[in-house]
PDB file of N, CA and C in Angstrom:
ATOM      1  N   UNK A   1      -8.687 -10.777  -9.029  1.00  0.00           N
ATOM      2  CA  UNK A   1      -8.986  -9.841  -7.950  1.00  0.00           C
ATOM      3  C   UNK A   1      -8.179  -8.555  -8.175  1.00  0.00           C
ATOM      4  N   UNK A   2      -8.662  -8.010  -8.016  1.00  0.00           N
ATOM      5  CA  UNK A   2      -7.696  -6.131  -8.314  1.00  0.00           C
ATOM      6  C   UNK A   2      -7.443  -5.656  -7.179  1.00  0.00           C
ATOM      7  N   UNK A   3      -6.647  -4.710  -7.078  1.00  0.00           N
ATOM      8  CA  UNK A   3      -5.857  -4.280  -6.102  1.00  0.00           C
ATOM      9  C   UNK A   3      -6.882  -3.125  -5.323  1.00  0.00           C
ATOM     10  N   UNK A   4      -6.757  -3.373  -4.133  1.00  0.00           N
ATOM     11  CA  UNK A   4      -7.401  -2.876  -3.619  1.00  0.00           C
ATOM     12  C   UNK A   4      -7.216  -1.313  -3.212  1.00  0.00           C
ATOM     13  N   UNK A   5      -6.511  -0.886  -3.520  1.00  0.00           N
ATOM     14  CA  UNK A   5      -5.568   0.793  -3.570  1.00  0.00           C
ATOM     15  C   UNK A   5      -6.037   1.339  -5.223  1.00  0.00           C
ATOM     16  N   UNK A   6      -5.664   0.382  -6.084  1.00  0.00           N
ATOM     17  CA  UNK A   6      -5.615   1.529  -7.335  1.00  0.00           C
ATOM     18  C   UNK A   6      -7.170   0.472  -8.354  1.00  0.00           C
ATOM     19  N   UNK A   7      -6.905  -0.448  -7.718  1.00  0.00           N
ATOM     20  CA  UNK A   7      -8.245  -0.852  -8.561  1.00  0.00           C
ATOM     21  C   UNK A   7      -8.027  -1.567  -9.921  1.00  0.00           C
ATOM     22  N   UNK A   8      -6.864  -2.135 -10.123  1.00  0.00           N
ATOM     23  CA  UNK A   8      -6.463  -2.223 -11.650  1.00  0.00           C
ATOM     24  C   UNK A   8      -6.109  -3.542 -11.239  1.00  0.00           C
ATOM     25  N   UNK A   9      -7.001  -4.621 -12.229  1.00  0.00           N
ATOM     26  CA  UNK A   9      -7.037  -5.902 -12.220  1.00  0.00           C
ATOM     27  C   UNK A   9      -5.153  -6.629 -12.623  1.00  0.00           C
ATOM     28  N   UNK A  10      -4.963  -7.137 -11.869  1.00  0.00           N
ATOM     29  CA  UNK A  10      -3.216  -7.083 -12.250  1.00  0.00           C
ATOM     30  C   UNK A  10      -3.237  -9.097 -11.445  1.00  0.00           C
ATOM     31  N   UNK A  11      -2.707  -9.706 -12.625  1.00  0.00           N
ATOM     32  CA  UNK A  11      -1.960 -10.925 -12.332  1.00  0.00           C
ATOM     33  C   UNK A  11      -1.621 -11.654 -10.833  1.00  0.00           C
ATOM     34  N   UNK A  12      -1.266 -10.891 -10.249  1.00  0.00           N
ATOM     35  CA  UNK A  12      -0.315 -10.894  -8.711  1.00  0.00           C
ATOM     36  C   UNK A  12      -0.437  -9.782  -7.544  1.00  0.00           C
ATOM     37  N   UNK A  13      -0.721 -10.015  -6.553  1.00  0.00           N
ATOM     38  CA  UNK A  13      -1.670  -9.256  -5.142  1.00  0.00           C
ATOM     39  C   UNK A  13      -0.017  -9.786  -4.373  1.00  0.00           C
ATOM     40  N   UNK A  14       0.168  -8.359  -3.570  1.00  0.00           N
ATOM     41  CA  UNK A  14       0.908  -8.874  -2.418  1.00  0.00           C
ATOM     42  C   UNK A  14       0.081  -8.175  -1.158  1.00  0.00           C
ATOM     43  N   UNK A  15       0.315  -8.895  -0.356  1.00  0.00           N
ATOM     44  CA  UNK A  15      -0.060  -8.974   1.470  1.00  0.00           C
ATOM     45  C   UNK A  15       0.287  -7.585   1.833  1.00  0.00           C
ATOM     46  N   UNK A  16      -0.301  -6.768   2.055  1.00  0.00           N
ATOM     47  CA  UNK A  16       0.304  -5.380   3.269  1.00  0.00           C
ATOM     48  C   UNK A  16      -0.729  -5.092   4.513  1.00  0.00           C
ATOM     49  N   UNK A  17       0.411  -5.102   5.385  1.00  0.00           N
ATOM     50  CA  UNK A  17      -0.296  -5.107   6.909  1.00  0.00           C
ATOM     51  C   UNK A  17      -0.383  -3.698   7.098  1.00  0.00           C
ATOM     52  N   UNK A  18      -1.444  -3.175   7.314  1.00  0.00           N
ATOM     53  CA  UNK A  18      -1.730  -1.782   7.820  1.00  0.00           C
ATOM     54  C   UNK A  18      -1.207  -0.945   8.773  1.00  0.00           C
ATOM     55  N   UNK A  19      -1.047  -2.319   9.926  1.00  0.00           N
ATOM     56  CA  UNK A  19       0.023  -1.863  11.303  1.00  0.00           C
ATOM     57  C   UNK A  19       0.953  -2.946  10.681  1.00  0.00           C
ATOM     58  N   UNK A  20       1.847  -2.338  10.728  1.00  0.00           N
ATOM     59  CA  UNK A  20       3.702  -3.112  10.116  1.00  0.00           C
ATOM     60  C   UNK A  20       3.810  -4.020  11.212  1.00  0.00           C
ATOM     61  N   UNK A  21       4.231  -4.958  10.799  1.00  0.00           N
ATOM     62  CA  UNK A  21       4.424  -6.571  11.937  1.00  0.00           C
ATOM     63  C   UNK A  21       5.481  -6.231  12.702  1.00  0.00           C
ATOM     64  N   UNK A  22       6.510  -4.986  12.387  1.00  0.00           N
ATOM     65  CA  UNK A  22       7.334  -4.924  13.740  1.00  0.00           C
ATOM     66  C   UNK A  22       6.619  -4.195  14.651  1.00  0.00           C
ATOM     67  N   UNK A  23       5.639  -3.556  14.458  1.00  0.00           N
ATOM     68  CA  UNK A  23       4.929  -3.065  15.840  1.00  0.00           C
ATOM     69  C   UNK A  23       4.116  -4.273  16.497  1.00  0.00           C
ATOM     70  N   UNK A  24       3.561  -5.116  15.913  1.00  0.00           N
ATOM     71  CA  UNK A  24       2.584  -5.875  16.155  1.00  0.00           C
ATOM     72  C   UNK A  24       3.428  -7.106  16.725  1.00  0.00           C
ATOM     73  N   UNK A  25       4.590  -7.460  15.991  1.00  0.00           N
ATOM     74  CA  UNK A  25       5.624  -8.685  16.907  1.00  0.00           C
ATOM     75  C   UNK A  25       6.006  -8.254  18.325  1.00  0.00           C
ATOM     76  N   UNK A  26       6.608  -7.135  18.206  1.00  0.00           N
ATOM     77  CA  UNK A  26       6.698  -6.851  19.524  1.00  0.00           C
ATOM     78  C   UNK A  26       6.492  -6.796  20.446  1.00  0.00           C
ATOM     79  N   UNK A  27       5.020  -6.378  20.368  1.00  0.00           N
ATOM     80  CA  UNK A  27       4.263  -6.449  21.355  1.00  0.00           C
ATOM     81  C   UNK A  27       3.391  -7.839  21.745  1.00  0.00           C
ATOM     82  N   UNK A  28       3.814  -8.893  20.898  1.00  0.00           N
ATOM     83  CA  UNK A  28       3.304 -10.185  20.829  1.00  0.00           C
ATOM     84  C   UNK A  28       1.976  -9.898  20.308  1.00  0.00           C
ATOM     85  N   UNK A  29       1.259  -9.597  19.781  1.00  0.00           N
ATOM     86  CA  UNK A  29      -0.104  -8.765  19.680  1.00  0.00           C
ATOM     87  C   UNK A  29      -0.201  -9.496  17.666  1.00  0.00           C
ATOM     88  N   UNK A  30      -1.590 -10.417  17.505  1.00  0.00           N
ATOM     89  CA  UNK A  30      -2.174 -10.798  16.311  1.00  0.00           C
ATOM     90  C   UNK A  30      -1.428  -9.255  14.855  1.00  0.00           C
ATOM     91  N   UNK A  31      -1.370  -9.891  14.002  1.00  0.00           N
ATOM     92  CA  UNK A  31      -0.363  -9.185  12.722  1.00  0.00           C
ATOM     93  C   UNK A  31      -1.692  -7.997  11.998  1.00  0.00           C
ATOM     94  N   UNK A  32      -3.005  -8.529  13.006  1.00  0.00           N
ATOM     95  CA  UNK A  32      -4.011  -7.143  12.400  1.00  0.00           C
ATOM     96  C   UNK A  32      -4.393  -7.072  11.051  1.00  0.00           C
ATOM     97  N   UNK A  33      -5.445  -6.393  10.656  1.00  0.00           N
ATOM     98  CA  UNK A  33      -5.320  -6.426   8.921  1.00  0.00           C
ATOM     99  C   UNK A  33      -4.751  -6.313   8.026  1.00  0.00           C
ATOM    100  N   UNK A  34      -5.091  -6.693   6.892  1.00  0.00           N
ATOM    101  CA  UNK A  34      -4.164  -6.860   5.760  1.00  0.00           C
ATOM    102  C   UNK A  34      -5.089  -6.219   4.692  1.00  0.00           C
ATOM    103  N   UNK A  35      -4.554  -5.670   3.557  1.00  0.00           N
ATOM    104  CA  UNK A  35      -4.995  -5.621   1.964  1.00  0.00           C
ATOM    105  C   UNK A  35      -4.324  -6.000   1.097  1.00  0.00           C
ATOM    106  N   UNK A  36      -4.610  -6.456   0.065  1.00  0.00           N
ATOM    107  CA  UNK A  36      -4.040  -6.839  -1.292  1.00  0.00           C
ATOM    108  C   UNK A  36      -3.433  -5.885  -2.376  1.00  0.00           C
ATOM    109  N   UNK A  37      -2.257  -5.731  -2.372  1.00  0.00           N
ATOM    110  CA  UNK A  37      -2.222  -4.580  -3.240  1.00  0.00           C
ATOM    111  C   UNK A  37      -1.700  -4.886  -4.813  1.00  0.00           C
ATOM    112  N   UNK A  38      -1.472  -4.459  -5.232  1.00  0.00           N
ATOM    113  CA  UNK A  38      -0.233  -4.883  -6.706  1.00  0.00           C
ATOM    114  C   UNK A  38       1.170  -4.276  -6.200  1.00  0.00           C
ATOM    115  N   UNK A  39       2.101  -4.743  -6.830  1.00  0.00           N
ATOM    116  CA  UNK A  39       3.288  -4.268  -6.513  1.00  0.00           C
ATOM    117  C   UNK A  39       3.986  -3.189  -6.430  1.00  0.00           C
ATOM    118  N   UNK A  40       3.639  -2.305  -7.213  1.00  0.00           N
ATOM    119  CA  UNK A  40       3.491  -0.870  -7.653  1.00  0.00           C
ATOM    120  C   UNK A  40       3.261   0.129  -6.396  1.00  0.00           C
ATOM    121  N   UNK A  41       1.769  -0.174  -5.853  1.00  0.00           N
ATOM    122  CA  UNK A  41       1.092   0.849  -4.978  1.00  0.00           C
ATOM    123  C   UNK A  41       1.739   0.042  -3.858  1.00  0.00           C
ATOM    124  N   UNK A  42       1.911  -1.352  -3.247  1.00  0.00           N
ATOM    125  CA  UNK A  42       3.229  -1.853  -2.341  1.00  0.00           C
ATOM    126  C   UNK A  42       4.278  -1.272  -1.808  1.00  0.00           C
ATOM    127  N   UNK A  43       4.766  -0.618  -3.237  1.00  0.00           N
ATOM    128  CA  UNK A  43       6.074  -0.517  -3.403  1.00  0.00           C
ATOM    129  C   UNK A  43       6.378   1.390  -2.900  1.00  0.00           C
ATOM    130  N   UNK A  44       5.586   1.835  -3.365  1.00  0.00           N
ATOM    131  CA  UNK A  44       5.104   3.194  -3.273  1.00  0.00           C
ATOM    132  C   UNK A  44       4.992   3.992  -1.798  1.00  0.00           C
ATOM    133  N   UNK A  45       3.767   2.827  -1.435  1.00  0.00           N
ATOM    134  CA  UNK A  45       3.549   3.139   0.237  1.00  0.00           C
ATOM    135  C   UNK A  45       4.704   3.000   1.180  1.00  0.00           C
ATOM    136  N   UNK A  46       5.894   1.955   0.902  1.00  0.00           N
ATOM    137  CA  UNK A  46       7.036   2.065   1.661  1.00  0.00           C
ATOM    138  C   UNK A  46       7.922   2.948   1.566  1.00  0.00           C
ATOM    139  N   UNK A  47       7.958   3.450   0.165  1.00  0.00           N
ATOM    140  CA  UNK A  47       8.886   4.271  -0.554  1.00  0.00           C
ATOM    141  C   UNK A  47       8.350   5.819   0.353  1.00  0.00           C
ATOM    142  N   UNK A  48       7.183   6.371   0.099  1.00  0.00           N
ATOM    143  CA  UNK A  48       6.767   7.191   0.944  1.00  0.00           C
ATOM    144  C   UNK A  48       6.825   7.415   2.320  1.00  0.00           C
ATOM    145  N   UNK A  49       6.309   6.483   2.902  1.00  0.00           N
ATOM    146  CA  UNK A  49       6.638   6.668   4.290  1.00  0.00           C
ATOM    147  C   UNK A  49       7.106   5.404   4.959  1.00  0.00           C
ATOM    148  N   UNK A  50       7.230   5.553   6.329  1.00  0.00           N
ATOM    149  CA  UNK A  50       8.271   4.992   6.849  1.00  0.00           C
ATOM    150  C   UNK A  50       7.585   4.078   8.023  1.00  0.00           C
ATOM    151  N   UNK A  51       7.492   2.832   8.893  1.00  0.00           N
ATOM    152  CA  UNK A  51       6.867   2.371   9.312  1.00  0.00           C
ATOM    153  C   UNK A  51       6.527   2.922  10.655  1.00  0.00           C
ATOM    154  N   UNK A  52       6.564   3.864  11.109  1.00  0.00           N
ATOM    155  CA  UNK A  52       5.965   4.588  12.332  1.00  0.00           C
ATOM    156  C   UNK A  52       5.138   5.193  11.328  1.00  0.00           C
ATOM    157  N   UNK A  53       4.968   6.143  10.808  1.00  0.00           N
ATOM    158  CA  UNK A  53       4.013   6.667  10.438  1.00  0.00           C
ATOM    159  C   UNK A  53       2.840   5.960   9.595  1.00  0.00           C
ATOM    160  N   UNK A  54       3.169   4.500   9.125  1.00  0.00           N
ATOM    161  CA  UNK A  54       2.062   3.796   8.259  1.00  0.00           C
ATOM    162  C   UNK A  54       1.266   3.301   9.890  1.00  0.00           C
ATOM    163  N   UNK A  55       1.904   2.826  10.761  1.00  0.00           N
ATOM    164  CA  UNK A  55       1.494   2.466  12.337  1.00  0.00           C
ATOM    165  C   UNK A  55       0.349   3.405  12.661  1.00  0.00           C
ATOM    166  N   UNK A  56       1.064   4.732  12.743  1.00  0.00           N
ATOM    167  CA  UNK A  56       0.248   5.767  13.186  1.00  0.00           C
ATOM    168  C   UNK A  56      -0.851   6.234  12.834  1.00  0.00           C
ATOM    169  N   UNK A  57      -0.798   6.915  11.518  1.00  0.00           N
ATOM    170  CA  UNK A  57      -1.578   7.890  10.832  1.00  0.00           C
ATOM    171  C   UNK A  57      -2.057   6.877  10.316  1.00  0.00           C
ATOM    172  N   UNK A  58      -1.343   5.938   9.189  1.00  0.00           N
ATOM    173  CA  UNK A  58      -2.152   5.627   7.724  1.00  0.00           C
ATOM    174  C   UNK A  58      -2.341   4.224   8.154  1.00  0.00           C
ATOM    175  N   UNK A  59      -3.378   3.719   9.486  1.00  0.00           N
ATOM    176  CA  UNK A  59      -2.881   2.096   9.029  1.00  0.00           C
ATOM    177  C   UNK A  59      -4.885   1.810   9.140  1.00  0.00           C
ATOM    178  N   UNK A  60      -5.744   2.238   8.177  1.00  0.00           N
ATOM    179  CA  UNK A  60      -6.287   2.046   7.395  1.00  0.00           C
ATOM    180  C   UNK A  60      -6.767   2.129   5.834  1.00  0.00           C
ATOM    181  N   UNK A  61      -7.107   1.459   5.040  1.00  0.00           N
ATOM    182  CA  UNK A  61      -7.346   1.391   3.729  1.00  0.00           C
ATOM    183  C   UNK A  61      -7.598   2.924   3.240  1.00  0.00           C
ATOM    184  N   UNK A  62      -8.811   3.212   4.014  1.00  0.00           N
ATOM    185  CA  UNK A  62      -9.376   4.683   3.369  1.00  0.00           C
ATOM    186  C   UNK A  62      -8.468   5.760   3.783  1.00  0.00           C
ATOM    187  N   UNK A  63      -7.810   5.863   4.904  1.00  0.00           N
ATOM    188  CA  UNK A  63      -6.550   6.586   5.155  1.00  0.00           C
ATOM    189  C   UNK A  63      -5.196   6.973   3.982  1.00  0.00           C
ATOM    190  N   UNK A  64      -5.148   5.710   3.491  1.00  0.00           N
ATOM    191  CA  UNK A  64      -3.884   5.605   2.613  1.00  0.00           C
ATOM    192  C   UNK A  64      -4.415   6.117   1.176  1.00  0.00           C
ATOM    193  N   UNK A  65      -5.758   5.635   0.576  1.00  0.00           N
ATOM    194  CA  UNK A  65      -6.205   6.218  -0.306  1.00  0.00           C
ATOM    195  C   UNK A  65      -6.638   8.279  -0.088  1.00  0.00           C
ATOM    196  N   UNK A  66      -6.918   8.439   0.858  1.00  0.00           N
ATOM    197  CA  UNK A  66      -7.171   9.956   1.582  1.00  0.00           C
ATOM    198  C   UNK A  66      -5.645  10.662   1.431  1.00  0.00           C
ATOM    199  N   UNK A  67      -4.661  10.079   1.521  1.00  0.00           N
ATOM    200  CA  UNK A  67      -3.367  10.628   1.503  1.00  0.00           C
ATOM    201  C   UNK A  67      -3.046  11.376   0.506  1.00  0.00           C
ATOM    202  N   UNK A  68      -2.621  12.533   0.374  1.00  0.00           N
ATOM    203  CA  UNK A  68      -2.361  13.523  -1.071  1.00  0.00           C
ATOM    204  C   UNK A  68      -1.546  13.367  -1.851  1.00  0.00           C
ATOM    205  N   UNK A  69      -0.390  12.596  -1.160  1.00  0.00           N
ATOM    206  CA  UNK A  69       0.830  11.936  -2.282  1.00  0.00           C
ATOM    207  C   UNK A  69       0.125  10.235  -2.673  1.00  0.00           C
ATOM    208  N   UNK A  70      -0.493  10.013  -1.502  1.00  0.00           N
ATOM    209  CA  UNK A  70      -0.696   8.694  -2.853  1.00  0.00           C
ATOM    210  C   UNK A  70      -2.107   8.407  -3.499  1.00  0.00           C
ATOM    211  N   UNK A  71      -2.777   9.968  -3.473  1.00  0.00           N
ATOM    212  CA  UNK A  71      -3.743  10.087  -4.640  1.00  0.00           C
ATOM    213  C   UNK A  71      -3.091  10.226  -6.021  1.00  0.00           C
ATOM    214  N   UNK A  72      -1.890  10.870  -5.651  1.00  0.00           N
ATOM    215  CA  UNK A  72      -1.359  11.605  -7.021  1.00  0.00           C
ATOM    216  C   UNK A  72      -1.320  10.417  -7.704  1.00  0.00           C
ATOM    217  N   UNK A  73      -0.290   9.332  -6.975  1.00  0.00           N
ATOM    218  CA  UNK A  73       0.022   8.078  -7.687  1.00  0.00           C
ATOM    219  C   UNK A  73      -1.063   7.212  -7.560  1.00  0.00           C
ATOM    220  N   UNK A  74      -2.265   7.075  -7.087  1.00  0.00           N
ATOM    221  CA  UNK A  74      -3.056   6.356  -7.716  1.00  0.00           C
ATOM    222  C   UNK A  74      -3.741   6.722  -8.801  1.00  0.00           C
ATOM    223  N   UNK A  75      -4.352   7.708  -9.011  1.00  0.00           N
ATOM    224  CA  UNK A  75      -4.412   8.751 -10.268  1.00  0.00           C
ATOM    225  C   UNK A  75      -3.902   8.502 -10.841  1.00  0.00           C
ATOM    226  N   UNK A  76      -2.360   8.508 -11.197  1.00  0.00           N
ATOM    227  CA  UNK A  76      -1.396   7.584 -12.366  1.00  0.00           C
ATOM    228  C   UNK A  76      -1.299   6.709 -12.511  1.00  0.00           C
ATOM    229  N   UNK A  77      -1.248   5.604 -11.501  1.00  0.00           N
ATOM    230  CA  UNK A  77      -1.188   4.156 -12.107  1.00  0.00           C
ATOM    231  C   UNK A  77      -2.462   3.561 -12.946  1.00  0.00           C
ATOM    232  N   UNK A  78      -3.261   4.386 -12.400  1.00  0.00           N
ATOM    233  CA  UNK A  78      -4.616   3.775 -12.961  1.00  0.00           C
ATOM    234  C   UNK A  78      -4.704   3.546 -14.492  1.00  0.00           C
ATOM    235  N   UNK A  79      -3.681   4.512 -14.582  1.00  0.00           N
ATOM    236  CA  UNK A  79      -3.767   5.110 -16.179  1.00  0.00           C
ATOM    237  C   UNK A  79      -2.988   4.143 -16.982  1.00  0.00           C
ATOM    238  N   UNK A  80      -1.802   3.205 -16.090  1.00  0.00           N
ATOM    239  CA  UNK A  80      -0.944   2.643 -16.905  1.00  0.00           C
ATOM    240  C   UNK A  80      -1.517   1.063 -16.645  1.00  0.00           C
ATOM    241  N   UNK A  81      -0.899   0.316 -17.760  1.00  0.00           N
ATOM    242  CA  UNK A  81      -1.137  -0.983 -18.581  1.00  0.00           C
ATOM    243  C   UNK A  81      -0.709  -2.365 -16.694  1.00  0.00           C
ATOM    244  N   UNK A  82      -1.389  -3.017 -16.249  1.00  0.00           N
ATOM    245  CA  UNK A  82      -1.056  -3.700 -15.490  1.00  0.00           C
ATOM    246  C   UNK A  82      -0.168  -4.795 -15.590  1.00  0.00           C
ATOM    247  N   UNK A  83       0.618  -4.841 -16.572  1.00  0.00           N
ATOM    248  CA  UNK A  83       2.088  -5.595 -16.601  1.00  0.00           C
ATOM    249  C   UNK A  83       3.069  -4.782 -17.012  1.00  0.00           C
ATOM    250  N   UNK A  84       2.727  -3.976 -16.739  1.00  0.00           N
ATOM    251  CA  UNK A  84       3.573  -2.355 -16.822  1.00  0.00           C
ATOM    252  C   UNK A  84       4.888  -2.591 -15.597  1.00  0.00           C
ATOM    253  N   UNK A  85       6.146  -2.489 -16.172  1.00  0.00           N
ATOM    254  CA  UNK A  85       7.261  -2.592 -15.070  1.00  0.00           C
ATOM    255  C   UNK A  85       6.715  -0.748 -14.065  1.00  0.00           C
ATOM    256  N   UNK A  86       6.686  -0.567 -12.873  1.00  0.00           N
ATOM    257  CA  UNK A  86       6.864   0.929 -12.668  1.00  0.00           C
ATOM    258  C   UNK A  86       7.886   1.248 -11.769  1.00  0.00           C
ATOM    259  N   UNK A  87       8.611   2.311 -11.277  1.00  0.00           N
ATOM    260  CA  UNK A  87       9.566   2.777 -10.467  1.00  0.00           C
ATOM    261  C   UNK A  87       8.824   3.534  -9.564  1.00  0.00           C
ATOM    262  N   UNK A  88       9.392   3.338  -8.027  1.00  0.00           N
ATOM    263  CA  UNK A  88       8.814   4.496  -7.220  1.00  0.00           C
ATOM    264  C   UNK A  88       9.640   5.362  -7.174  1.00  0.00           C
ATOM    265  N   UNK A  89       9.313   6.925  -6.781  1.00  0.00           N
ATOM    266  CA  UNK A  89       9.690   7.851  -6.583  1.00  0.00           C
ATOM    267  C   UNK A  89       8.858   8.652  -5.027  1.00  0.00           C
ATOM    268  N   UNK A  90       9.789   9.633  -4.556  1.00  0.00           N
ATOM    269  CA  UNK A  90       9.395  10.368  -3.717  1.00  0.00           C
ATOM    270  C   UNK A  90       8.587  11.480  -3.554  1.00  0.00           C
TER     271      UNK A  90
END
């Protein structure tokens, strides 16, 4: 199954909740959708922003792909090898 952000068939999918489970625990309220990502674009989306604003603005799929910083980096990862170690940056 490939990641549903960059599209690049990769070994291992982790869980990301669109609305972050501390908004959603809190309020006792179901953990809401999820996508599969690779670790990379995971790793990226936290690194970027911060969990009020993934809550707010970005807590759908086509939202996060629509985003201008993480077109840049999907645009790049695409490009690299999927057992590729990568680093996030800001």
């Amino acid at each position: 199954m490939p990641c549903q952000l960059c599209d690049r068939p990769v070994p291992e999918l982790t869980e990301h909740h669109l609305v972050p489970r501390q908004y959603t625990k809190r309020r006792q309220q179901e953990p809401g959708p999820t996508v599969w990502l690779c670790r990379p674009c995971h790793k990226q989306i936290h690194t970027l922003f911060d969990n009020h604003t993934l809550a707010r603005e970005l807590n759908t799929l086509e939202k996060l792909q629509a985003h201008p910083q993480m077109q840049r980096f999907i645009s790049w990862i695409r490009k690299q090898r999927p057992e590729k170690q990568v680093r996030s940056y800001r």
